[in-house]
C-alpha atoms as a PDB file:
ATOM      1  CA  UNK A   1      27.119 -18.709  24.944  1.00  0.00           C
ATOM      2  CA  UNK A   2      23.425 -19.853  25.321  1.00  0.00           C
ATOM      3  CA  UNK A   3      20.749 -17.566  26.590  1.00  0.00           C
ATOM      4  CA  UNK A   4      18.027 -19.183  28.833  1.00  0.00           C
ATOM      5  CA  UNK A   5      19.406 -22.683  27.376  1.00  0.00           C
ATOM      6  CA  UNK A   6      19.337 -21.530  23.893  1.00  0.00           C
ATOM      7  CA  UNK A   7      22.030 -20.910  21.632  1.00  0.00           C
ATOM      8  CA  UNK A   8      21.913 -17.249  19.756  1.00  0.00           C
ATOM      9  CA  UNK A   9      21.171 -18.855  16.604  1.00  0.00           C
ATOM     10  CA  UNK A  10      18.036 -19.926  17.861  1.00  0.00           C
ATOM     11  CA  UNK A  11      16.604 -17.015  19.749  1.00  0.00           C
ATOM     12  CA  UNK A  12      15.590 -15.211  16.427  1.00  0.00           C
ATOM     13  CA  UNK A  13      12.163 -14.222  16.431  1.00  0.00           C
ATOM     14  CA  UNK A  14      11.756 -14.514  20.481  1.00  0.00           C
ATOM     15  CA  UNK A  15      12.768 -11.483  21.394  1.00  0.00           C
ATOM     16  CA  UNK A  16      11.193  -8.012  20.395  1.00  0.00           C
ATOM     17  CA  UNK A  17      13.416  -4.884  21.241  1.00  0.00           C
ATOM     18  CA  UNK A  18      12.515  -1.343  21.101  1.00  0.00           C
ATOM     19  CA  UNK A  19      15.709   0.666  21.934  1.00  0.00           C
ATOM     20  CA  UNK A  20      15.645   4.580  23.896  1.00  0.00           C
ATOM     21  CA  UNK A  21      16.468   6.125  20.502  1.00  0.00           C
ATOM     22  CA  UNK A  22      14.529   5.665  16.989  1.00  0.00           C
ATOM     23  CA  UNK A  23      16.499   2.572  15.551  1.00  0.00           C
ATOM     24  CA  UNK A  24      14.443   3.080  12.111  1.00  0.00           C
ATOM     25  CA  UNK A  25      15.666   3.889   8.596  1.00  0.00           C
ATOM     26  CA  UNK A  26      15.020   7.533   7.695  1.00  0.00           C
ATOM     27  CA  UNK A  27      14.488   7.026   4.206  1.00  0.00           C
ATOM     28  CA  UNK A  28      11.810   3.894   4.094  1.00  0.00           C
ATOM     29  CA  UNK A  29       8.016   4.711   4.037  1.00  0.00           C
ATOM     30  CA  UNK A  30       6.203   3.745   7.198  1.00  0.00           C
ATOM     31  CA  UNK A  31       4.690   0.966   5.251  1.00  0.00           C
ATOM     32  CA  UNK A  32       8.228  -0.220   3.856  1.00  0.00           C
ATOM     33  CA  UNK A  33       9.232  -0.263   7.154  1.00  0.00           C
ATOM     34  CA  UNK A  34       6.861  -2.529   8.597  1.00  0.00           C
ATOM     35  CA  UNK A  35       6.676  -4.800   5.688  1.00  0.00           C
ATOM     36  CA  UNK A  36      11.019  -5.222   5.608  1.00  0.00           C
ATOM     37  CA  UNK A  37      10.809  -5.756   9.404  1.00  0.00           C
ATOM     38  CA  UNK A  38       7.829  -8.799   8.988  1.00  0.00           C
ATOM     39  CA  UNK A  39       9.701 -10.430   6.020  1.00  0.00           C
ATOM     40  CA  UNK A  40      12.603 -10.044   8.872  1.00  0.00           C
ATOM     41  CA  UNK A  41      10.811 -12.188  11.307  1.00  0.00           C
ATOM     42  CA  UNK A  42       8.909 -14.751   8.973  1.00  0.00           C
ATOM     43  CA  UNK A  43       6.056 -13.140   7.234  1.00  0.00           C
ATOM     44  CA  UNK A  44       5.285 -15.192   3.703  1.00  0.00           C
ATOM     45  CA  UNK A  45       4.865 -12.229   1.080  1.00  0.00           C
ATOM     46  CA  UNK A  46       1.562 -12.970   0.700  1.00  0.00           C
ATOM     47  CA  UNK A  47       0.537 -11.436   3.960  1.00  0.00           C
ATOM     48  CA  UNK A  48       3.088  -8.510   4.254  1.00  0.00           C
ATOM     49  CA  UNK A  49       0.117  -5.938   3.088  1.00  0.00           C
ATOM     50  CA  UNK A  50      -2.170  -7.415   5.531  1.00  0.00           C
ATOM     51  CA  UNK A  51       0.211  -7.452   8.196  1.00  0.00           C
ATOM     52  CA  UNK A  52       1.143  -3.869   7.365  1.00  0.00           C
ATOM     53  CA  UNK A  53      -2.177  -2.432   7.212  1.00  0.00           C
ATOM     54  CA  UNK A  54      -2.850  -4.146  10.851  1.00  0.00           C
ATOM     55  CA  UNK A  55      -0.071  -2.288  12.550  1.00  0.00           C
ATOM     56  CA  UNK A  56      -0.365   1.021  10.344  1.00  0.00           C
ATOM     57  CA  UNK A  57      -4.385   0.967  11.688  1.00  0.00           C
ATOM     58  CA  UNK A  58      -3.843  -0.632  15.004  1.00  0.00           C
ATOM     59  CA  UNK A  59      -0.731   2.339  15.747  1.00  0.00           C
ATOM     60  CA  UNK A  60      -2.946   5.156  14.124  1.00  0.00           C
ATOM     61  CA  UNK A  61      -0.047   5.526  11.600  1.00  0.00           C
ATOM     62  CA  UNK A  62      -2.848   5.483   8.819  1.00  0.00           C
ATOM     63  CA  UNK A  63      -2.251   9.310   7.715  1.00  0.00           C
ATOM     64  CA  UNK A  64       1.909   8.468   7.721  1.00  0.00           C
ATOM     65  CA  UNK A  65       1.636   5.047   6.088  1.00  0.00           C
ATOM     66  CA  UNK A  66       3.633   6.596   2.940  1.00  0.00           C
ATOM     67  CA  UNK A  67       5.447   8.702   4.466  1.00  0.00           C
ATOM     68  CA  UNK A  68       9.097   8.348   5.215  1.00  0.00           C
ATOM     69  CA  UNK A  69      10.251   7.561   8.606  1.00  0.00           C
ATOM     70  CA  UNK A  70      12.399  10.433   8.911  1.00  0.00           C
ATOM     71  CA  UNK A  71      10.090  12.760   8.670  1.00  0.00           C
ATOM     72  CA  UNK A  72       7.548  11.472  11.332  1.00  0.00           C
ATOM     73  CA  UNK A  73       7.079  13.274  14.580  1.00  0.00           C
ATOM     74  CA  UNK A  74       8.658  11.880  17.509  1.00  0.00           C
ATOM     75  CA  UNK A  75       5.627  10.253  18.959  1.00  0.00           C
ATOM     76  CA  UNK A  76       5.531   8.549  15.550  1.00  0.00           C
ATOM     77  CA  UNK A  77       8.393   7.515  15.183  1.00  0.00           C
ATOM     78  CA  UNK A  78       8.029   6.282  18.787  1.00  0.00           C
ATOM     79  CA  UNK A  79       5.026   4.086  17.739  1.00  0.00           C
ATOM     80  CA  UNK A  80       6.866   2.620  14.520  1.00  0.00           C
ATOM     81  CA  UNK A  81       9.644   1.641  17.139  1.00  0.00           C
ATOM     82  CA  UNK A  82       7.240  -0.073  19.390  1.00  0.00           C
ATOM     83  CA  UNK A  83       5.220  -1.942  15.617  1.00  0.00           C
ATOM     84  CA  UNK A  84       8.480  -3.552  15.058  1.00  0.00           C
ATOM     85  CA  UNK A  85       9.508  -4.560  19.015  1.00  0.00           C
ATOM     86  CA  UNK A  86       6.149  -6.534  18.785  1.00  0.00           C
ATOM     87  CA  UNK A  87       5.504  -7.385  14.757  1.00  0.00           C
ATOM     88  CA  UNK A  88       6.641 -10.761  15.425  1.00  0.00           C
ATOM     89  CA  UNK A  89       5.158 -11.731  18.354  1.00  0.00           C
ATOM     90  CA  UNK A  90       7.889 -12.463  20.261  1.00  0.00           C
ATOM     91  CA  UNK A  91       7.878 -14.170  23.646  1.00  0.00           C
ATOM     92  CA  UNK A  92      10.145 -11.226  25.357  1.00  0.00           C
ATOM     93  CA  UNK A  93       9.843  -7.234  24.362  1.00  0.00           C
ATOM     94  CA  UNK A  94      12.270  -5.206  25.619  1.00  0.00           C
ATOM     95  CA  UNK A  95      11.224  -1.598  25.442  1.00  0.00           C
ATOM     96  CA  UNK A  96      12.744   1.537  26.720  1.00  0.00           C
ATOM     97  CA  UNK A  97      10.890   4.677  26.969  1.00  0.00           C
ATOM     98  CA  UNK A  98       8.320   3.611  24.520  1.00  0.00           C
ATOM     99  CA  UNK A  99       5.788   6.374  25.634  1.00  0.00           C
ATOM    100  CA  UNK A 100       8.098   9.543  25.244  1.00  0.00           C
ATOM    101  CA  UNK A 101       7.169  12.053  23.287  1.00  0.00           C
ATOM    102  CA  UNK A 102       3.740  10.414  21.993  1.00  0.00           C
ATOM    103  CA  UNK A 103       0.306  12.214  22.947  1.00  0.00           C
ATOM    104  CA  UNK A 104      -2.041  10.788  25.565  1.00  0.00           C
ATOM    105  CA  UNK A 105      -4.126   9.018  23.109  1.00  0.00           C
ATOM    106  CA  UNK A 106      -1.957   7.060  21.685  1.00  0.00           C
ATOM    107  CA  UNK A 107       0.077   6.316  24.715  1.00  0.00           C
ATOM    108  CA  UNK A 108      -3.203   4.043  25.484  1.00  0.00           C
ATOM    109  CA  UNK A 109      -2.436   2.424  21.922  1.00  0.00           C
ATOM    110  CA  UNK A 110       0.865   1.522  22.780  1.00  0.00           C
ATOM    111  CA  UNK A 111       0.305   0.521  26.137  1.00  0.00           C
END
């Protein structure tokens, strides 16, 4: 069944999705995380610790970048969500409650 005139196959990569719950693996780092989920959407290799380093910085996830997503807070985990709606720059993000449980500083990150 096509979506906006496209068939499923082909809406990879347009669509960035951030669901109500933490949708992350518990026992990858924060940078494995990021790096797995840009390979996902078309990173070469040769720009996964770049692309990493932008999000872990950009997210202040600097202090958590080794460690494992299971073990972040909820406003981290939260932010790591909301890194991999938007790592591949998609043309639609669908986010749901992407502020909960994250500290008024970074809530202006996110938003």
């Amino acid at each position: 069944m096509p979506i906006c005139g496209l068939p499923p196959t082909k809406l990879h990569g347009l669509i960035g999705y951030c669901p109500q719950t933490d949708a992350i693996d518990p026992n990858l780092s924060v940078t494995c995380t990021i790096k797995l989920f840009a390979e996902l959407v078309g990173y070469p290799q040769s720009k996964l610790d770049e692309v990493s380093s932008y999000f872990i910085h950009r997210f202040a996830l600097t202090s958590f970048e080794s460690t494992l997503a299971g073990n972040l807070s909820g406003g981290n985990k939260r932010k790591l969500c909301c890194v991999l709606a938007i790592i591949g720059n998609p043309t639609v993000i669908l986010i749901d409650e992407a502020t909960t449980g994250i500290d008024p500083a970074s809530r202006a990150i996110v938003w």
